[in-house]
C-alpha atoms as a PDB file:
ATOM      1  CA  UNK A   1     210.232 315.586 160.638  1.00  0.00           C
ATOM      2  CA  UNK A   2     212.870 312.962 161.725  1.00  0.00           C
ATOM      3  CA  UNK A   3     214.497 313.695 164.801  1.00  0.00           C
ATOM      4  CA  UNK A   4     217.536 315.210 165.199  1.00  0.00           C
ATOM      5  CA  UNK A   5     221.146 312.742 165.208  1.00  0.00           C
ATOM      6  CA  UNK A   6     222.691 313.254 167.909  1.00  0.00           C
ATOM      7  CA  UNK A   7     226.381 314.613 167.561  1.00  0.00           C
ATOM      8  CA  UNK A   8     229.353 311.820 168.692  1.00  0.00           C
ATOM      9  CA  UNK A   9     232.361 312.655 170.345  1.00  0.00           C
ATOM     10  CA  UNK A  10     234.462 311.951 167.414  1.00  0.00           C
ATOM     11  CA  UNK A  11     234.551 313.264 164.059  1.00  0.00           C
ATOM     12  CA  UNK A  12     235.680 310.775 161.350  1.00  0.00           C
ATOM     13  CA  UNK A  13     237.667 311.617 158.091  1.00  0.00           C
ATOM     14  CA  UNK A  14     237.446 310.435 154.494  1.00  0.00           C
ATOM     15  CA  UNK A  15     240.856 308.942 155.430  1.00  0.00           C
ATOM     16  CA  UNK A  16     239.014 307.320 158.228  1.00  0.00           C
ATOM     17  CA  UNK A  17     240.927 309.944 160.815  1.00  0.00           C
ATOM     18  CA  UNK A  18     238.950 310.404 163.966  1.00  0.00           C
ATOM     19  CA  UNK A  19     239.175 313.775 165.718  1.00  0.00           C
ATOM     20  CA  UNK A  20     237.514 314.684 168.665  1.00  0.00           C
ATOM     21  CA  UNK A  21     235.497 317.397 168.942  1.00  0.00           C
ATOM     22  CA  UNK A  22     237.084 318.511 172.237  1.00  0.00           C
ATOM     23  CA  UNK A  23     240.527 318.760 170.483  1.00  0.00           C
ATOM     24  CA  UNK A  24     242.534 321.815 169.405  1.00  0.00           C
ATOM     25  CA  UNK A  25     243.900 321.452 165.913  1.00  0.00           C
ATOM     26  CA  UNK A  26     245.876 324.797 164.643  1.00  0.00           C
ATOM     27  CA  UNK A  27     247.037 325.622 161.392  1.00  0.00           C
ATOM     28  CA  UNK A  28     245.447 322.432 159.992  1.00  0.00           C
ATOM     29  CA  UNK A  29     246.477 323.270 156.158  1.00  0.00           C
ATOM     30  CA  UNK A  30     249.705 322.325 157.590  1.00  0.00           C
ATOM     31  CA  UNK A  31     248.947 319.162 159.078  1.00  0.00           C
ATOM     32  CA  UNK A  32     249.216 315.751 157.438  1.00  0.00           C
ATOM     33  CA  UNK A  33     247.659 312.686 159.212  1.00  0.00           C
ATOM     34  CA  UNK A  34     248.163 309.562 157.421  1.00  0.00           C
ATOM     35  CA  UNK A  35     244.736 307.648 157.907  1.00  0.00           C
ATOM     36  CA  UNK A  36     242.896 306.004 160.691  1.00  0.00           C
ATOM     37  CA  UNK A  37     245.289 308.405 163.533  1.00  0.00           C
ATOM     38  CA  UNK A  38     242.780 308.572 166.850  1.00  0.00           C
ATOM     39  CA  UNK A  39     243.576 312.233 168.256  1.00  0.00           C
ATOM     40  CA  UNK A  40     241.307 312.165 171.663  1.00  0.00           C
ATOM     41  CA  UNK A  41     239.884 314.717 173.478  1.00  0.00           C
ATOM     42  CA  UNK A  42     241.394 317.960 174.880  1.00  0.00           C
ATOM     43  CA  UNK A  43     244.911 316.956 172.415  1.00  0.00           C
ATOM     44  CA  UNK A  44     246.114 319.952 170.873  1.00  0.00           C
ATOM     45  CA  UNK A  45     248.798 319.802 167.869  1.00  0.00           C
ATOM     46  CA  UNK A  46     250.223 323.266 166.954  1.00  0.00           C
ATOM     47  CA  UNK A  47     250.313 323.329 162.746  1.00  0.00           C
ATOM     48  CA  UNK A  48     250.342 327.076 163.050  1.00  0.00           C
ATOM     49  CA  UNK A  49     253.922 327.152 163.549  1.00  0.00           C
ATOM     50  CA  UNK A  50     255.796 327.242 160.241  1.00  0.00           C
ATOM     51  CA  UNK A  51     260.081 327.314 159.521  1.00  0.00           C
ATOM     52  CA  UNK A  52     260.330 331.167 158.714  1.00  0.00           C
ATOM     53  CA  UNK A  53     263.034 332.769 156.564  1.00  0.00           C
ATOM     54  CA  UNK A  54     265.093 335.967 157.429  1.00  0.00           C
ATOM     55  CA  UNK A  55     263.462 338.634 154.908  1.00  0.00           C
ATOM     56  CA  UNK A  56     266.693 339.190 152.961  1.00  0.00           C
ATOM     57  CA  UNK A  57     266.606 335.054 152.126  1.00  0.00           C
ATOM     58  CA  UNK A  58     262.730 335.006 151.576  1.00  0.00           C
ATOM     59  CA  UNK A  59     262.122 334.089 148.010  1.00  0.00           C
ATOM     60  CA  UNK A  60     259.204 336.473 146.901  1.00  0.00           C
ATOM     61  CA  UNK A  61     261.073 339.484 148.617  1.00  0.00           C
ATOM     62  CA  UNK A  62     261.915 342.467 146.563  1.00  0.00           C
ATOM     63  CA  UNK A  63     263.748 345.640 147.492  1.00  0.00           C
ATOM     64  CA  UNK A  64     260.387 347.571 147.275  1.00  0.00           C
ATOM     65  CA  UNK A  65     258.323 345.239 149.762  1.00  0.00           C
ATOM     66  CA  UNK A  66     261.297 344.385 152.186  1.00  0.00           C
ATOM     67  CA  UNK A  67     260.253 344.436 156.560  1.00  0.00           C
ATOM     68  CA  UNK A  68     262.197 343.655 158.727  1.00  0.00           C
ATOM     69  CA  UNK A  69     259.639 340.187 159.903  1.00  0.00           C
ATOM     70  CA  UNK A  70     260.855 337.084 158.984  1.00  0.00           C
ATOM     71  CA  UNK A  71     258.074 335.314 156.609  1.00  0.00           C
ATOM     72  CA  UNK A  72     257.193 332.097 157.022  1.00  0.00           C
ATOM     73  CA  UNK A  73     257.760 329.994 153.211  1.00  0.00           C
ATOM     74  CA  UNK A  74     254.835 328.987 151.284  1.00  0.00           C
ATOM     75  CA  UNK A  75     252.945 325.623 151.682  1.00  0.00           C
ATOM     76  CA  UNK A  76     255.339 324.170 154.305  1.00  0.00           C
ATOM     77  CA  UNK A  77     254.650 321.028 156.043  1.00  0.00           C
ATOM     78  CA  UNK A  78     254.640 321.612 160.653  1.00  0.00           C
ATOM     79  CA  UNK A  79     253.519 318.242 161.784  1.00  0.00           C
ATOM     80  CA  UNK A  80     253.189 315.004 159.785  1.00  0.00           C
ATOM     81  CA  UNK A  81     251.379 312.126 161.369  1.00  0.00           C
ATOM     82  CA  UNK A  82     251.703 308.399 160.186  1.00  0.00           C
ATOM     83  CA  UNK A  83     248.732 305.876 160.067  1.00  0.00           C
ATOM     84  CA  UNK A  84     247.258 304.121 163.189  1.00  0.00           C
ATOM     85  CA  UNK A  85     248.454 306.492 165.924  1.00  0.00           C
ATOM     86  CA  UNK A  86     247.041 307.911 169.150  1.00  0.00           C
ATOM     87  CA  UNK A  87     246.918 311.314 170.967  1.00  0.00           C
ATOM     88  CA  UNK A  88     245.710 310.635 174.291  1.00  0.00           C
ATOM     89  CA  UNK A  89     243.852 313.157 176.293  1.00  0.00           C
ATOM     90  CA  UNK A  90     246.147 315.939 176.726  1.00  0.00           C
ATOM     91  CA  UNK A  91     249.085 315.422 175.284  1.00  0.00           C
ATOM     92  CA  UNK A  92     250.663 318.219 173.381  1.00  0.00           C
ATOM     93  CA  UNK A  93     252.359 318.131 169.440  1.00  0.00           C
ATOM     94  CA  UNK A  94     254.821 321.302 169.018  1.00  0.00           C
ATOM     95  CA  UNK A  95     257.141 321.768 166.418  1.00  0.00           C
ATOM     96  CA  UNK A  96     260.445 322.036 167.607  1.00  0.00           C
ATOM     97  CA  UNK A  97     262.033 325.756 167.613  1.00  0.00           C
ATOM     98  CA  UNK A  98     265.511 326.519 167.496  1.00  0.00           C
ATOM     99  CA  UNK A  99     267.616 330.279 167.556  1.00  0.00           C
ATOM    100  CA  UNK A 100     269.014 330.490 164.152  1.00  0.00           C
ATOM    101  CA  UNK A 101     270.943 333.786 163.620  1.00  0.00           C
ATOM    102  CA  UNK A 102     268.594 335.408 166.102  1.00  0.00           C
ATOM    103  CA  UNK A 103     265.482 334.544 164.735  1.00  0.00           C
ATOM    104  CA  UNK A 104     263.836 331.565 165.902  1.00  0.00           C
ATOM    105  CA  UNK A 105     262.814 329.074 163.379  1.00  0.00           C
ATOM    106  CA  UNK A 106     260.199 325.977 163.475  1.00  0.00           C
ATOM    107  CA  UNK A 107     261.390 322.746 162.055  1.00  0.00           C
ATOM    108  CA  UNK A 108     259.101 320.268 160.837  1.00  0.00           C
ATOM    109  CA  UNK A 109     257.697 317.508 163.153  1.00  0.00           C
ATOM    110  CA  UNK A 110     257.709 313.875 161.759  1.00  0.00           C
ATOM    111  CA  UNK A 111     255.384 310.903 163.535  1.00  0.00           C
ATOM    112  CA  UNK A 112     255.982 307.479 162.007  1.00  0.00           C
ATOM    113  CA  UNK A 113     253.025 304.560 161.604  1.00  0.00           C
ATOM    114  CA  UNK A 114     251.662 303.183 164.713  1.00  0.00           C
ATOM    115  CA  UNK A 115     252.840 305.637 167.549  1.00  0.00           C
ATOM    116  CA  UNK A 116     250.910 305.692 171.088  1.00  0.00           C
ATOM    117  CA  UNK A 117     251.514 309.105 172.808  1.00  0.00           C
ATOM    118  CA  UNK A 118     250.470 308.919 176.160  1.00  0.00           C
ATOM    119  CA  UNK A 119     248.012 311.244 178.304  1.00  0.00           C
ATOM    120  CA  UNK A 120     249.600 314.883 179.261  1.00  0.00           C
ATOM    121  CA  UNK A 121     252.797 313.866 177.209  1.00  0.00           C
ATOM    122  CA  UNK A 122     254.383 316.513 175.572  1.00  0.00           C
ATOM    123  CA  UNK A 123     255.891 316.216 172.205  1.00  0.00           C
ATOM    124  CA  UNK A 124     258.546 318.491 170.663  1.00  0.00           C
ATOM    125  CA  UNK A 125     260.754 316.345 169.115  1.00  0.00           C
ATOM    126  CA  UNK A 126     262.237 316.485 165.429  1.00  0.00           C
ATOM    127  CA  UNK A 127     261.217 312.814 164.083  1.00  0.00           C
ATOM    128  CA  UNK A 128     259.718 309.859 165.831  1.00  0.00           C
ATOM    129  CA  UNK A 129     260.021 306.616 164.399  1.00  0.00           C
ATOM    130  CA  UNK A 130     257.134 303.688 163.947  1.00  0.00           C
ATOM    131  CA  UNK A 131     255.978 301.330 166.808  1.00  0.00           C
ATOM    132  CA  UNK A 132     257.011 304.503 168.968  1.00  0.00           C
ATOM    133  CA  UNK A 133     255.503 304.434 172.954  1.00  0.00           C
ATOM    134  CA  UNK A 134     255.290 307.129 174.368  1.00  0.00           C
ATOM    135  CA  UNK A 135     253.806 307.008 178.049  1.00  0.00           C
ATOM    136  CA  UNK A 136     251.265 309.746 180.171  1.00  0.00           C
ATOM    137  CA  UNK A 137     253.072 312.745 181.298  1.00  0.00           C
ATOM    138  CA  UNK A 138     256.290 312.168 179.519  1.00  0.00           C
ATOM    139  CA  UNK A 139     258.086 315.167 177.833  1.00  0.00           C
ATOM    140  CA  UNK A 140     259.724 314.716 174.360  1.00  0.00           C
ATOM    141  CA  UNK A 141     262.626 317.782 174.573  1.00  0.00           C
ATOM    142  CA  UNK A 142     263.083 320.026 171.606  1.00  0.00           C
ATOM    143  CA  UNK A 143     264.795 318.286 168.066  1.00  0.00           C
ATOM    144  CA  UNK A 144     264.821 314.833 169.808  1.00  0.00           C
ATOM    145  CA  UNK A 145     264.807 311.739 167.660  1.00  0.00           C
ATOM    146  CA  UNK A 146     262.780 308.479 168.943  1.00  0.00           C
ATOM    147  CA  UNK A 147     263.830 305.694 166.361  1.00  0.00           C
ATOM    148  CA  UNK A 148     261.758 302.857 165.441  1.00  0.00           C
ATOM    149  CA  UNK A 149     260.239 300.610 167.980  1.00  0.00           C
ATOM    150  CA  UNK A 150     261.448 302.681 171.058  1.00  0.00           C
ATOM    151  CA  UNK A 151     260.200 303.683 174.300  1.00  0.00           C
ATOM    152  CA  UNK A 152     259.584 306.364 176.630  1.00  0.00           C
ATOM    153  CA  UNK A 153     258.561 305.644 179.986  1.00  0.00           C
ATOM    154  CA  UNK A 154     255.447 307.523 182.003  1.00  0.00           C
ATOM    155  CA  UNK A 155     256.902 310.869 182.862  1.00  0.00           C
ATOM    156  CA  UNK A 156     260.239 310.817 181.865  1.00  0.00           C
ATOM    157  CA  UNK A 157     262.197 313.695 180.297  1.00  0.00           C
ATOM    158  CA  UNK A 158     264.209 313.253 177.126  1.00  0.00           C
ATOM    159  CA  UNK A 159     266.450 316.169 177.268  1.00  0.00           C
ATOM    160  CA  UNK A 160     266.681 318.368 174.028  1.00  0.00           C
ATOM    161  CA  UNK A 161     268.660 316.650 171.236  1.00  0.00           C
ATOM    162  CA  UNK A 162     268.558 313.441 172.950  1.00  0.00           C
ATOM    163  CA  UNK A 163     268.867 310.173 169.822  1.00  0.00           C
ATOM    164  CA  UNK A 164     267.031 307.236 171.471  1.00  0.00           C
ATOM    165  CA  UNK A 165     268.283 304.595 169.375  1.00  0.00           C
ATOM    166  CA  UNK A 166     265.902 301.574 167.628  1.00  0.00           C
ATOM    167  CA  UNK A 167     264.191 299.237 170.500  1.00  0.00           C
ATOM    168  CA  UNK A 168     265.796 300.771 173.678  1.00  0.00           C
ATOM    169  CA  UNK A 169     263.621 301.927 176.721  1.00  0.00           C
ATOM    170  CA  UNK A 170     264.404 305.420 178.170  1.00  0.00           C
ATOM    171  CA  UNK A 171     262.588 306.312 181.305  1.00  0.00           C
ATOM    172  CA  UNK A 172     263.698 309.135 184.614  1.00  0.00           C
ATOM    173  CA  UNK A 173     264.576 312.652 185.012  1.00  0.00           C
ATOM    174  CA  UNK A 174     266.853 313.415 182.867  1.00  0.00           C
ATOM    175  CA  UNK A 175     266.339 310.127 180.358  1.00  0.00           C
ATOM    176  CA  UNK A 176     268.619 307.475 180.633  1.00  0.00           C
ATOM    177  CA  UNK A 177     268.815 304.171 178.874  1.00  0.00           C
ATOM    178  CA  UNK A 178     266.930 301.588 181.064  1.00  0.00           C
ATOM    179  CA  UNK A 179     266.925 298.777 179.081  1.00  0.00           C
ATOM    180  CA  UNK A 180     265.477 296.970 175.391  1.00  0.00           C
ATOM    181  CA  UNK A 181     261.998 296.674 174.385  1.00  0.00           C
ATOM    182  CA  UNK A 182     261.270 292.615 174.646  1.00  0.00           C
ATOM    183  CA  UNK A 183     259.839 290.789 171.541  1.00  0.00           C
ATOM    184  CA  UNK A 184     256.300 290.994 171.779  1.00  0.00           C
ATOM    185  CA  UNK A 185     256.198 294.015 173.488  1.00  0.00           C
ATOM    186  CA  UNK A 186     254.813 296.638 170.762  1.00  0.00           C
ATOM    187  CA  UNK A 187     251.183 297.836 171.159  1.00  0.00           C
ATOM    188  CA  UNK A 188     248.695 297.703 168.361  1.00  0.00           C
ATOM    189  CA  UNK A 189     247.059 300.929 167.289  1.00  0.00           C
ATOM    190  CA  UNK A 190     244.550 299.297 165.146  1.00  0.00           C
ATOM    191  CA  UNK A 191     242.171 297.724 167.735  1.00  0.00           C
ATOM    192  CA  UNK A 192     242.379 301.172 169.975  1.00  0.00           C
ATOM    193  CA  UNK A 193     241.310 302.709 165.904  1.00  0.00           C
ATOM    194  CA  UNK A 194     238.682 300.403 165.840  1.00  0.00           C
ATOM    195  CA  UNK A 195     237.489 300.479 169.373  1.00  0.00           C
ATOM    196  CA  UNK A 196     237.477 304.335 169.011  1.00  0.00           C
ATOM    197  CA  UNK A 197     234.111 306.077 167.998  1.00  0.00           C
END
């Protein structure tokens, strides 16, 4: 009998995806990664969380199976993740929520290509753009948007609804603009893909 392969840390995809078995994926049905993403060890991204609808709005309600819950709608999209990003150890993907009407609601969370998001960072922004960096510790407040090519320095906290605008550099407590990302200065999430495994 042949021995035994051993088991690696990472699990690769047909889309050439590697997941770590140390990682917490939830709700994956509602998950799209876009090829060749790195999610590393102890990352957890929270696809379990789903826009809901008031009952009375809900399109298969009917008068005889009304409750007063609020459903979640059918084959909805959480968290979308481009090609050639990284979740670094730790770091945290969460749908932003928001009180609609008293009922809170989930909105959709969009990653672009290429995004770096740094060790114990945590994520709950409404889109973020390609080239995106976003360093260890940092916290991404809820319904944010990170456009294309910006950054967000270690630990810094973008307050909720906060537009960082295309190649700026955010970094403190509360974010402020610190300055412009240089030319040259983008990171390349295809050798950390192929150095991963």
């Amino acid at each position: 009998m042949p021995p035994k392969q051993t088991k690696g840390e990472y699990i690769e995809t047909d889309t050439g995806n590697k997941v770590s078995r140390r990682s917490q994926i939830h709700g994956t049905t509602n998950i799209i990664l876009g090829g060749r993403t790195v999610i590393q060890s102890e990352a957890l991204i929270r696809g379990d969380l789903l826009r809901t609808l008031p009952p009375s709005q809900h399109p298969t309600s009917s008068s005889s199976q009304s409750t007063s819950q609020p459903q979640p709608q059918g084959a909805q999209l959480a968290v979308s993740i481009g090609k050639y990003s990284l979740l670094s150890t730790g770091s945290i993907l969460h749908p932003p929520r928001k009180l609609h009407r008293g009922q809170f609601s989930h909105h959709p969370l969009k990653i672009g290509d290429n995004v770096h998001v740094g060790q114990g960072a945590i994520v709950e922004a409404a889109s973020v753009g390609n080239n995106v960096w976003i360093g260890a510790g940092a916290v991404v407040g809820k319904l944010c948007i990170l456009r294309e090519g910006c950054r967000v320095l270690e630990g810094a906290v973008v307050p909720q609804g906060m537009v960082v605008g295309q190649n700026e550099v955010v970094g403190g407590r509360p974010a402020r603009w610190v300055g412009d990302v240089g030319w040259g200065e983008g990171w390349d999430g295809r050798r950390v893909w192929r150095a991963t495994g």
